[in-house]
Protein backbone atom coordinates (compact mmCIF):
# COMPACT_ATOMS: atom_id res chain seq x y z
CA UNK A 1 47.84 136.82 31.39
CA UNK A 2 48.97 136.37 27.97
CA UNK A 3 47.93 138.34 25.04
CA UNK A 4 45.86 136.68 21.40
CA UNK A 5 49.01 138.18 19.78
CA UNK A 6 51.36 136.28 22.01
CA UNK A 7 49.74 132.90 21.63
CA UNK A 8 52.48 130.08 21.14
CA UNK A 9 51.77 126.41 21.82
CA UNK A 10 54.99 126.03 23.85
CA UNK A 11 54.72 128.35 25.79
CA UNK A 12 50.67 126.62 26.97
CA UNK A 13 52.59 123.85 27.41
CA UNK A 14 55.40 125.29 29.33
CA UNK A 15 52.62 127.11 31.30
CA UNK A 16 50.89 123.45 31.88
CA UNK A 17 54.17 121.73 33.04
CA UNK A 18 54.58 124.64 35.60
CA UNK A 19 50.92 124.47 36.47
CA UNK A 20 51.19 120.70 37.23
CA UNK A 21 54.49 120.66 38.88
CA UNK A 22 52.65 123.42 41.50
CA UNK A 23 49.62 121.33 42.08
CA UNK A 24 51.76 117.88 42.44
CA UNK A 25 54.25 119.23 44.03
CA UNK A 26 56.00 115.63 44.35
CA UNK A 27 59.39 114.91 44.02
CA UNK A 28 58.23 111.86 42.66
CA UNK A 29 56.88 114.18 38.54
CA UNK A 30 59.97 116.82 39.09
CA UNK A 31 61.88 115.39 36.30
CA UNK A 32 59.21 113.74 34.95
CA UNK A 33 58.84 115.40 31.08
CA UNK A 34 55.41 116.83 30.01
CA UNK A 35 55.20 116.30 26.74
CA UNK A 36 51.74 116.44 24.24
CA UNK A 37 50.69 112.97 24.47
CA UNK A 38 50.91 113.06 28.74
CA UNK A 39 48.00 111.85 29.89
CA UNK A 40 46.67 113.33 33.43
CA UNK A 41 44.84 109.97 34.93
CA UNK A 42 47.06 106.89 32.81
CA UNK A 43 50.51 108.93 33.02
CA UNK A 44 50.16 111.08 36.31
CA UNK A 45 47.63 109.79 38.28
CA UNK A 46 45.43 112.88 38.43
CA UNK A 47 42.35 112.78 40.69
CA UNK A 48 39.18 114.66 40.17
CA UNK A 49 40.48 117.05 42.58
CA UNK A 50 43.96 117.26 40.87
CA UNK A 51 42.06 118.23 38.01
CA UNK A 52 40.02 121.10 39.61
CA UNK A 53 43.53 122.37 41.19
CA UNK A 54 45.00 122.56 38.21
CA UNK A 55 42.13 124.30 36.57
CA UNK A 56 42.59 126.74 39.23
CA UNK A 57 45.99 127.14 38.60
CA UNK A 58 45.67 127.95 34.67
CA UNK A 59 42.39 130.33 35.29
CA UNK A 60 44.89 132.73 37.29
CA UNK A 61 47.28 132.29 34.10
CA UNK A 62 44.31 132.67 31.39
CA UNK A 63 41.71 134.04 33.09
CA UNK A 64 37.95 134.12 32.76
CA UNK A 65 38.67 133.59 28.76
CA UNK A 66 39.15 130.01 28.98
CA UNK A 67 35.93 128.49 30.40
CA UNK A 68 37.63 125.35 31.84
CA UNK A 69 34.41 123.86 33.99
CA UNK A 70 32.52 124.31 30.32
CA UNK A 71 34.83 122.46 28.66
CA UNK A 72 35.45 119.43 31.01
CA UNK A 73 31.30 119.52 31.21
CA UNK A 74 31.17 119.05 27.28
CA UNK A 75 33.24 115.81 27.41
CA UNK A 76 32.67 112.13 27.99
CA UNK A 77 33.92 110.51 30.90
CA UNK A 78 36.07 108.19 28.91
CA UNK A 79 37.25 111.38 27.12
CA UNK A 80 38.36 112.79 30.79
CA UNK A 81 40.25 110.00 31.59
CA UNK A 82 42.50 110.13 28.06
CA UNK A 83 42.96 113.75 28.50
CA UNK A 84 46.51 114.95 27.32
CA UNK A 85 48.52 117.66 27.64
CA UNK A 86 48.41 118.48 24.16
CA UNK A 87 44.28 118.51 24.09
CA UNK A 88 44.38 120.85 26.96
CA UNK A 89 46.97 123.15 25.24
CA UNK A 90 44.77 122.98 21.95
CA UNK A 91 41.92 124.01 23.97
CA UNK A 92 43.74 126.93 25.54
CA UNK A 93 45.30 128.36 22.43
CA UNK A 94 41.81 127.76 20.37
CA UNK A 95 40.38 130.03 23.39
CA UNK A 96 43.27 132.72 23.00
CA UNK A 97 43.20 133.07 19.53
C-alpha cells in the first residue's frame, strides 16, 4: 500500500495501467498506452463488471482508504461512461493525500 508521503501521480497511473492490463488481460490493450485522457467505456470497452474488477484490483493496492463504490455512487451515469484515467488517478491521490 503506498504511503500519503509517497503519493506521486505517475506512479497512480502506473498502478492503473498495471491494474487494467490484469483485469483485461487481452493481448488485444498490451501495448495499448494508458495515458490521462483514456477513457474506460469509449477507449477500452469497459463493462460494468470490468469496472468492479478493476476496483477490486486497486482496493488491494490502496486499501479501505479509497472508498471506490462511494465514489462511482456520487456520479452521473453520463459521468461513468467519460471516466478517464486521469479522473480516477485524481481521485486516488486526493484520497492519499
Amino acid at each position: 500500500m503506498t504511503s500519503p508521503a509517497t503519493v506521486d501521480e505517475e506512479a497512480v497511473l502506473a498502478e492503473i495501467g498495471g491494474a487494467l492490463r490484469a483485469v483485461l488481460d487481452d493481448l488485444e490493450f498490451e501495448d495499448v498506452p494508458i495515458t490521462r485522457e483514456t477513457r474506460f467505456v469509449e477507449d477500452l470497452d469497459l463493462e460494468s463488471i470490468d469496472l468492479v474488477s478493476l476496483t477490486s484490483e486497486l482496493r488491494a493496492r490502496y486499501g479501505d482508504q479509497v472508498d471506490f463504490p462511494a465514489w462511482f455512487a456520487s456520479l452521473e451515469l453520463s459521468e461513468i461512461i467519460g471516466l478517464t484515467v486521469g479522473q480516477l488517478a485524481d481521485y486516488i491521490v486526493g484520497r492519499l493525500r
